[in-house]
N, C-alpha and C. Protein backbone atom coordinates (compact mmCIF):
# COMPACT_ATOMS: atom_id res chain seq x y z
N UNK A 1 84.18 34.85 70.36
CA UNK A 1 84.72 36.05 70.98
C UNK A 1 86.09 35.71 71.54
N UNK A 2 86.94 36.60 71.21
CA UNK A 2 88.44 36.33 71.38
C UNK A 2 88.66 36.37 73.34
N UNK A 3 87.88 37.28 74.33
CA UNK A 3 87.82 37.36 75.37
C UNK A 3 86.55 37.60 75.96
N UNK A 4 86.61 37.31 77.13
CA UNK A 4 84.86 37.31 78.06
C UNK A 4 85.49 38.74 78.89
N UNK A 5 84.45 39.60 79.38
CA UNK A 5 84.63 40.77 80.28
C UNK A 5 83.87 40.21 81.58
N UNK A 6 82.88 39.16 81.07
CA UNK A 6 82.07 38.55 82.74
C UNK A 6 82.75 37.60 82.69
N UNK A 7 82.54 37.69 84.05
CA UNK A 7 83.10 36.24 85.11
C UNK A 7 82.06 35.42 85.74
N UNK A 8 80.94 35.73 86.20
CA UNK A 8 80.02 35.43 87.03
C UNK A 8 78.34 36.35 86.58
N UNK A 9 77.76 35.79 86.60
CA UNK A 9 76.26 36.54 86.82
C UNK A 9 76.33 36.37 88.53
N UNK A 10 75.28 37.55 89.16
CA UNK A 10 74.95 37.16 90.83
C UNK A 10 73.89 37.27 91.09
N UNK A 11 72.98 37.73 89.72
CA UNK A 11 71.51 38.09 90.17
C UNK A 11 70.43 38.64 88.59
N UNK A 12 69.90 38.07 88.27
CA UNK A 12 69.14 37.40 86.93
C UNK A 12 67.73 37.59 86.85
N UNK A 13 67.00 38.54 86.39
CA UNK A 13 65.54 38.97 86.54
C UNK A 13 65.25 39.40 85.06
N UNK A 14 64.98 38.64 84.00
CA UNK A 14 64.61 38.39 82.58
C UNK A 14 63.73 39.23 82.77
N UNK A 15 63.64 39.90 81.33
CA UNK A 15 62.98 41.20 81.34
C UNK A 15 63.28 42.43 82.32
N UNK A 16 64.18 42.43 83.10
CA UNK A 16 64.06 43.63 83.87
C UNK A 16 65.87 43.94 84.18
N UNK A 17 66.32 43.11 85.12
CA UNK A 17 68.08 43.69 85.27
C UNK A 17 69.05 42.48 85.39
N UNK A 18 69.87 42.81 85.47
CA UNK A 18 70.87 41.58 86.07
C UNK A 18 72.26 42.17 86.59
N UNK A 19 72.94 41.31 87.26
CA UNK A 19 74.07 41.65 88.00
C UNK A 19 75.65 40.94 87.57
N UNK A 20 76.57 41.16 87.96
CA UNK A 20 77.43 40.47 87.45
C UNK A 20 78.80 40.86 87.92
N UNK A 21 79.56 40.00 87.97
CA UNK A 21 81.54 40.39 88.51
C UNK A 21 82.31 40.56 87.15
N UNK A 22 83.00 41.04 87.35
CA UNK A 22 84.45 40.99 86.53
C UNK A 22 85.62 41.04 87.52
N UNK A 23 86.68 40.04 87.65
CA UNK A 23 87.00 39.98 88.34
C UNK A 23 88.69 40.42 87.45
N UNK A 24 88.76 41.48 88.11
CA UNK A 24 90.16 42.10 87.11
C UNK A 24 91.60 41.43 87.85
N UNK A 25 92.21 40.93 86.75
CA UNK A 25 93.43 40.48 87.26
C UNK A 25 95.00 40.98 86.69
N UNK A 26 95.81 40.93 86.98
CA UNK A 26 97.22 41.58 86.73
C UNK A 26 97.48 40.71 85.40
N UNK A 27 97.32 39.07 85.38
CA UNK A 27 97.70 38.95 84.47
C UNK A 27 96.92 38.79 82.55
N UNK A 28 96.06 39.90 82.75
CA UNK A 28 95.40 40.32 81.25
C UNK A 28 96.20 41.18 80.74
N UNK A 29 96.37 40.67 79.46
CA UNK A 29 97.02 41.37 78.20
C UNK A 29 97.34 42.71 78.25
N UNK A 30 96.46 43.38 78.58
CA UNK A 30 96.30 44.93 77.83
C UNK A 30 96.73 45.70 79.25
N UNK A 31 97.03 44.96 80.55
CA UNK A 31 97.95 45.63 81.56
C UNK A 31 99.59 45.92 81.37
N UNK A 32 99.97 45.18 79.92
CA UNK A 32 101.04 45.48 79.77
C UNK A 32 101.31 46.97 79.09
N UNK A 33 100.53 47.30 78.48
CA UNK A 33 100.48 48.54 78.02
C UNK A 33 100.07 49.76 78.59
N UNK A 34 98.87 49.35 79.53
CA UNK A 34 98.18 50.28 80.35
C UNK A 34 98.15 50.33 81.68
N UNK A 35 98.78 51.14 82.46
CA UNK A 35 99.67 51.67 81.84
C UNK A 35 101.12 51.00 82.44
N UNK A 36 102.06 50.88 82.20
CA UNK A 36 103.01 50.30 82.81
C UNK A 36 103.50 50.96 84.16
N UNK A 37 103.74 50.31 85.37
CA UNK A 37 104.12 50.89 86.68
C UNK A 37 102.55 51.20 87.27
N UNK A 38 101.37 51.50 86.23
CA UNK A 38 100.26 51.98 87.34
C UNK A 38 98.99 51.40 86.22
N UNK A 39 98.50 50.30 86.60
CA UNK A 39 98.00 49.42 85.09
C UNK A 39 96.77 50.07 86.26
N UNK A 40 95.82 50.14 85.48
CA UNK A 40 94.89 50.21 85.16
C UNK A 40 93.57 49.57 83.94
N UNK A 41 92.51 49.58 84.22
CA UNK A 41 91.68 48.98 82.91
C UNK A 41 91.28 49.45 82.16
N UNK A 42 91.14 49.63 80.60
CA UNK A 42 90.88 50.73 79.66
C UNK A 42 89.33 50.64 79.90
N UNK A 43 89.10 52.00 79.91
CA UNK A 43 87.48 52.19 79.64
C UNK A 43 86.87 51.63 78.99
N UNK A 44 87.27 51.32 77.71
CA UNK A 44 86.26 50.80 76.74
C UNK A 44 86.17 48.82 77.11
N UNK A 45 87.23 48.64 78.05
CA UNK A 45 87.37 47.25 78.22
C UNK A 45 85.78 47.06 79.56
N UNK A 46 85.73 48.34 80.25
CA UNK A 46 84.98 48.44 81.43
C UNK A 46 83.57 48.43 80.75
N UNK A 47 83.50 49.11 79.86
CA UNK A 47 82.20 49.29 79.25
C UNK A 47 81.93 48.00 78.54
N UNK A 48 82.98 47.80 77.63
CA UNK A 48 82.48 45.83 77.12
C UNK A 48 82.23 45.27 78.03
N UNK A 49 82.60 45.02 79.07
CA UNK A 49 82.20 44.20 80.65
C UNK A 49 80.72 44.19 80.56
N UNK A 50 80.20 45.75 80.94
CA UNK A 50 78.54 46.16 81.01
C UNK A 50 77.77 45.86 79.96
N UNK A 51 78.58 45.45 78.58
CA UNK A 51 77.96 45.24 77.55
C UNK A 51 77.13 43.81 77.38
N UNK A 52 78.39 43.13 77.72
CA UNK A 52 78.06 42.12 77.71
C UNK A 52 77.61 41.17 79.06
N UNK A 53 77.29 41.44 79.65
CA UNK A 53 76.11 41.76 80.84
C UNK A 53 74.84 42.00 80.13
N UNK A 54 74.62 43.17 79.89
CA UNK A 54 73.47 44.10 79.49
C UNK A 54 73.31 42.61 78.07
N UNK A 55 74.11 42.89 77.12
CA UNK A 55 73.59 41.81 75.79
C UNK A 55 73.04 40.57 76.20
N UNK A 56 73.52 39.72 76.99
CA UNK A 56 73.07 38.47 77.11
C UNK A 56 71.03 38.29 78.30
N UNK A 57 71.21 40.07 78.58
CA UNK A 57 69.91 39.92 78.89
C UNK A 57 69.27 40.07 78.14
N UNK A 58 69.44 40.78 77.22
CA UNK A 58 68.28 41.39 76.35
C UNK A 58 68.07 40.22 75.65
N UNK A 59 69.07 39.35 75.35
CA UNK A 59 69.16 38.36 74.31
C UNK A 59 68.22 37.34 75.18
N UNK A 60 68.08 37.37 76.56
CA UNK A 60 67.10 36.22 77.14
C UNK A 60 65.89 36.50 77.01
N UNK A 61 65.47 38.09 77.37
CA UNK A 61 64.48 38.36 77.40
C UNK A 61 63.60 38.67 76.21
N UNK A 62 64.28 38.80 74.37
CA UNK A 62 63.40 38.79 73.52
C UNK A 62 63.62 37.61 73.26
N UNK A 63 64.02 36.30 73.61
CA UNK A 63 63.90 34.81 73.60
C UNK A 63 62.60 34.43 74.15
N UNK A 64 62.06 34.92 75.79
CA UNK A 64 60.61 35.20 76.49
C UNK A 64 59.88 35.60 76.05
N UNK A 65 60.10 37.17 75.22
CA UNK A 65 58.80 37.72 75.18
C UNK A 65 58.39 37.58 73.62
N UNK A 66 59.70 37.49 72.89
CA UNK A 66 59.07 37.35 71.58
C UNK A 66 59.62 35.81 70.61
N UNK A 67 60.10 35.15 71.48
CA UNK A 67 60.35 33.84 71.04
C UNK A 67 61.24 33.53 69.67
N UNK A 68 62.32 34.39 69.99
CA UNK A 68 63.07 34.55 68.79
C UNK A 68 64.84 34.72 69.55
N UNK A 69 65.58 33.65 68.61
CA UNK A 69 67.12 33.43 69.10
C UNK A 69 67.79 34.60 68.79
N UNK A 70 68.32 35.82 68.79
CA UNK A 70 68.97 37.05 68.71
C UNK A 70 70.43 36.98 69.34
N UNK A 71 71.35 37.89 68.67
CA UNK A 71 72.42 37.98 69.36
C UNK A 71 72.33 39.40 69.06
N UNK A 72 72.25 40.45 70.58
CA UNK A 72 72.09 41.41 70.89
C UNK A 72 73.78 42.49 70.53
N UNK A 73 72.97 42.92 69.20
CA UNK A 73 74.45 43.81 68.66
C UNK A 73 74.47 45.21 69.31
N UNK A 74 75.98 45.97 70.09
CA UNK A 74 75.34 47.13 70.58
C UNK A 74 75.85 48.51 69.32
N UNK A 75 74.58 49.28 69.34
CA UNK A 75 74.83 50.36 68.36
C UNK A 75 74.77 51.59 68.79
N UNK A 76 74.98 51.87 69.98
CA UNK A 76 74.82 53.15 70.60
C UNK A 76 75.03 53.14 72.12
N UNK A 77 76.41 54.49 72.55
CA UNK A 77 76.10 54.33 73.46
C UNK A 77 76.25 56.07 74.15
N UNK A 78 75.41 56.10 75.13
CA UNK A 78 74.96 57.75 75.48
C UNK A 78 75.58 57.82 77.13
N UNK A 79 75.60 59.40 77.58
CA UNK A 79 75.40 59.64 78.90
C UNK A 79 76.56 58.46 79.14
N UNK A 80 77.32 58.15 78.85
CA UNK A 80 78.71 57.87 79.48
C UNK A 80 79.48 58.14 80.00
N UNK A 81 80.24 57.49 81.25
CA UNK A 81 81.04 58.76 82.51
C UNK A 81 81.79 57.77 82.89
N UNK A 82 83.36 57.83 82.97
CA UNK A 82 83.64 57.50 83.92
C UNK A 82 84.32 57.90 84.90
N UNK A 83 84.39 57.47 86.29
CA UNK A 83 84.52 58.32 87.56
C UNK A 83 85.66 58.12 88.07
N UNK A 84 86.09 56.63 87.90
CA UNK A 84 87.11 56.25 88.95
C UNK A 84 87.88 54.93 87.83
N UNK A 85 88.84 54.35 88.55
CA UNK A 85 89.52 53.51 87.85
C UNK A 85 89.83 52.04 88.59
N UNK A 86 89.41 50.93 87.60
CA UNK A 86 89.45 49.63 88.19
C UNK A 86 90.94 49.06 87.98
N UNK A 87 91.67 48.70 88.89
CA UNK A 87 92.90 48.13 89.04
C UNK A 87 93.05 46.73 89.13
N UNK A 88 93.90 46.44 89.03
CA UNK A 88 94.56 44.55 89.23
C UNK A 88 93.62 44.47 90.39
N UNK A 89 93.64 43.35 90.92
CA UNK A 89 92.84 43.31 92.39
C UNK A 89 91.64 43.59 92.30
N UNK A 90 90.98 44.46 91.78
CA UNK A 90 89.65 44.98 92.12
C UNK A 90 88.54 43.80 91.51
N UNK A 91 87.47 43.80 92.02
CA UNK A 91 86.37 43.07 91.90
C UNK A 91 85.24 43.96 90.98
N UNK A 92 84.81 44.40 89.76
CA UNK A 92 84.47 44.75 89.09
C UNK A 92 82.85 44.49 89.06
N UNK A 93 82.04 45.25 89.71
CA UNK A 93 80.20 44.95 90.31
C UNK A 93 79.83 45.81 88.76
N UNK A 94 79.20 44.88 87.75
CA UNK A 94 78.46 45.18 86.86
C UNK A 94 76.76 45.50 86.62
N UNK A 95 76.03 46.12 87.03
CA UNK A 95 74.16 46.13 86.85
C UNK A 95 73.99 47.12 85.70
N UNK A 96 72.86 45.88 85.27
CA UNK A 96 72.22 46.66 84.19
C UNK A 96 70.69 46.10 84.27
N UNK A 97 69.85 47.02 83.81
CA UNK A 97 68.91 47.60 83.87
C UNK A 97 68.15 47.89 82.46
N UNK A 98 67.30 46.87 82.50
CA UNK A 98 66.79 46.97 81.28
C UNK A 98 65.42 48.54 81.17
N UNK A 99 65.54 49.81 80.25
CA UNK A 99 64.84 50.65 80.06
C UNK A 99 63.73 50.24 79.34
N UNK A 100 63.79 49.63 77.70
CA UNK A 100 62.72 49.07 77.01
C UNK A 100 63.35 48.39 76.11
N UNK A 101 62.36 47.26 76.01
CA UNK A 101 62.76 46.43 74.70
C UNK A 101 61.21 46.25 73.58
N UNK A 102 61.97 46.15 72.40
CA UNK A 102 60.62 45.95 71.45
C UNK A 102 61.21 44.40 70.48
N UNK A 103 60.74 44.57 69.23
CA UNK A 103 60.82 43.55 68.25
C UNK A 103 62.24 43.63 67.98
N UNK A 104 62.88 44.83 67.74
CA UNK A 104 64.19 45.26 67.01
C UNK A 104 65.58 45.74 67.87
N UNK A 105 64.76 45.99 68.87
CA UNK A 105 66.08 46.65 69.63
C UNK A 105 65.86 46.77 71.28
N UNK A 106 66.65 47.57 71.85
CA UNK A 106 66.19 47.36 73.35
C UNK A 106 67.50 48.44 74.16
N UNK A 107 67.01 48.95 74.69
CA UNK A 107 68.04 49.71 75.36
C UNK A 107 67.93 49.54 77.01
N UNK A 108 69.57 49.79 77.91
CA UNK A 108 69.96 49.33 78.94
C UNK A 108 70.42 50.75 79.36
N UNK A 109 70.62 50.86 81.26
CA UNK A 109 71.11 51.79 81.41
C UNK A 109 72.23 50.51 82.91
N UNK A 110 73.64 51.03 82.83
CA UNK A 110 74.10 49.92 83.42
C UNK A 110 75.00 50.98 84.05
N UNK A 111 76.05 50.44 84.98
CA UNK A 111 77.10 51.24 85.75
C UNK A 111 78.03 49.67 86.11
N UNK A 112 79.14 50.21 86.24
CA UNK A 112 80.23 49.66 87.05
C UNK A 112 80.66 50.01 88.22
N UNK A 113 80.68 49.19 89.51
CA UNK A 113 81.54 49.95 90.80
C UNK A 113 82.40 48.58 91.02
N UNK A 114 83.22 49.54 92.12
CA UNK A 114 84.21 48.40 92.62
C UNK A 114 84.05 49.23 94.25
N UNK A 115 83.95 48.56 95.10
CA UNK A 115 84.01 48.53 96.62
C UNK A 115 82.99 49.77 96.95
N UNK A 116 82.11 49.51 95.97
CA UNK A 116 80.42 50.94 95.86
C UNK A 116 81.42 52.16 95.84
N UNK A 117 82.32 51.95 94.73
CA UNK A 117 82.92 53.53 94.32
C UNK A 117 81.66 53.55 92.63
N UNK A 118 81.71 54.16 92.29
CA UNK A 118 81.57 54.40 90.30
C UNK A 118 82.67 54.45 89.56
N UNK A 119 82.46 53.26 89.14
CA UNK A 119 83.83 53.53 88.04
C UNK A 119 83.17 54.03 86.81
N UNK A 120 82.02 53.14 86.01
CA UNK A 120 81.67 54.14 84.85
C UNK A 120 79.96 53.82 85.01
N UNK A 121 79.47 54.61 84.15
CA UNK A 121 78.05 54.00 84.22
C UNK A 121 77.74 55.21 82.40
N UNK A 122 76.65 54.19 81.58
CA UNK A 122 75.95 54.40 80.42
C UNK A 122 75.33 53.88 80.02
N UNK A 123 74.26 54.80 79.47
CA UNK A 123 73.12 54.61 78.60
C UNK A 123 73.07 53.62 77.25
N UNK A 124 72.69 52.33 76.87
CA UNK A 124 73.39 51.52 75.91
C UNK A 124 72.20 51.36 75.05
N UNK A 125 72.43 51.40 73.64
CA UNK A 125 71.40 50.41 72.92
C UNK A 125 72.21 49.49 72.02
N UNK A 126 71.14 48.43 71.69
CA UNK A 126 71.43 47.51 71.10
C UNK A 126 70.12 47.11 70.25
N UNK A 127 70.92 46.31 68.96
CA UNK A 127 70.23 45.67 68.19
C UNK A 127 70.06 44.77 67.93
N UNK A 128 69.12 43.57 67.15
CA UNK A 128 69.57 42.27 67.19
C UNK A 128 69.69 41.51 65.76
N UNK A 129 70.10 40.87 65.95
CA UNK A 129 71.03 40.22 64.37
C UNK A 129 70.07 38.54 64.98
N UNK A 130 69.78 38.35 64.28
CA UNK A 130 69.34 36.89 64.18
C UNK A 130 70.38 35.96 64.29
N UNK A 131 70.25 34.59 65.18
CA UNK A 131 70.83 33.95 65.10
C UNK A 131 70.47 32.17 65.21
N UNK A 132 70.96 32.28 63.61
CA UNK A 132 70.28 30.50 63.47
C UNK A 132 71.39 29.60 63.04
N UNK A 133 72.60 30.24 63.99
CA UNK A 133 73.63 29.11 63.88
C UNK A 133 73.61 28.27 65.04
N UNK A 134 73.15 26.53 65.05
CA UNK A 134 72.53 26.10 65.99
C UNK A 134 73.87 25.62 66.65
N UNK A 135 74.99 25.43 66.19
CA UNK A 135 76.20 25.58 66.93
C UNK A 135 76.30 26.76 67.53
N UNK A 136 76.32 28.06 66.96
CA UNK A 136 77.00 29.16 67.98
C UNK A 136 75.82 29.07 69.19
N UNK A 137 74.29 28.78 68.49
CA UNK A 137 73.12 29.23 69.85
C UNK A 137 73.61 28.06 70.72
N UNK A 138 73.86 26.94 70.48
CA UNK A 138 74.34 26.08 71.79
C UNK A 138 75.34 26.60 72.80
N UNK A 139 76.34 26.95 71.68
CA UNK A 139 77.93 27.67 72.95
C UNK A 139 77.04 28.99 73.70
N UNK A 140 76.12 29.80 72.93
CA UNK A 140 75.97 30.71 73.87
C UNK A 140 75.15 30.43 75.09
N UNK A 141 74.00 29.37 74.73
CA UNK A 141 73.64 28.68 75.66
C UNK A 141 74.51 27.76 77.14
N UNK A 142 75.55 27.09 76.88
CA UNK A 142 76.70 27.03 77.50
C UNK A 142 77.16 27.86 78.29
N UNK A 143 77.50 28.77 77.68
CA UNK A 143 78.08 30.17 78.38
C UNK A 143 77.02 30.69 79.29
N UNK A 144 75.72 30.92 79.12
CA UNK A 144 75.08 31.69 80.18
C UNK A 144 74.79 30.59 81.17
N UNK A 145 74.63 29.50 81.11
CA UNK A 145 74.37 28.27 82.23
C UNK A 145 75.65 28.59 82.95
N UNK A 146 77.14 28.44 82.28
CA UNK A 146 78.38 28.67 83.27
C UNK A 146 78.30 29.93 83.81
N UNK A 147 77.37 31.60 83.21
CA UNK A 147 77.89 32.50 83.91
C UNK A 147 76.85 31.90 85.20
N UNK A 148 75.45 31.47 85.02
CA UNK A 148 74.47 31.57 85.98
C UNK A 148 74.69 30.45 87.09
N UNK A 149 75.76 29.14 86.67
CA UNK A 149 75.49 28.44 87.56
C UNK A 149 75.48 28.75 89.38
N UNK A 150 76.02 29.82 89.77
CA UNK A 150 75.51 30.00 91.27
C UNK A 150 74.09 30.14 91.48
N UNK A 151 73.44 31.16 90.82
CA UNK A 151 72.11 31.20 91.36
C UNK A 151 70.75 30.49 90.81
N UNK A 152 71.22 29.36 89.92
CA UNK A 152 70.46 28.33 89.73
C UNK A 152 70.16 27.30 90.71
């Protein structure tokens, strides 16, 4: 993945929700464009944030319940809103909320705030693509130990 939208996990309950920062800063790419003089974060950058939050649970939790390595693809997303707008500076509070998961798929309902405003919140599903590249399952393994290392 060319960029991460998490920074941190803060709170980790397999099978059920998890929590997470994005910690938005002035100097990411796409503030040069958006908008110039009053940058702001593109929505769809806010929603990859929740995504990938929301993916790396689902991806733990059909690892638990059905003992299978997945990389949680998202194919749908519903009931999407957003309210307010995350700026340079802002601290970006990601939860998601796992609704149901089965063999094939699994859907999340997640939101974004910053200082308990709403910036966006939606309904997500996802699918899963198998994954038996024992290099990539290590890095992703990597990656969730670095997002989780605080509350380990």
């Amino acid at each position: 993945m060319r960029f991460y939208m998490l920074d941190r996990i803060t709170e980790w309950n397999v099978g059920q929700s998890a929590k997470g920062i994005k910690n938005v800063s002035m100097s990411e790419d796409f503030f040069t464009d958006h908008f110039p003089r009053y940058p702001i974060m593109p929505g769809v950058l806010v929603i990859e944030a929740m995504a990938q939050l929301s993916g790396v649970l689902l991806q733990a939790t059909v690892k638990r319940d059905y003992d299978r390595n997945v990389k949680a693809i998202l194919t749908m997303l519903e009931k999407v809103k957003f309210r307010n707008a995350a700026r340079p500076g802002d601290s970006l509070l990601l939860d998601s909320k796992i609704i149901s998961v089965n063999d094939d798929s699994g859907r999340i309902i997640s939101t974004a705030t910053v200082d308990e405003k709403l910036i966006a919140e939606a309904e997500m599903m996802f699918v899963w693509f198998a994954l038996e590249d024992a290099q990539l399952l290590e890095e992703e393994q990597r990656l969730l130990q670095f997002w989780l290392q605080d509350i380990q």
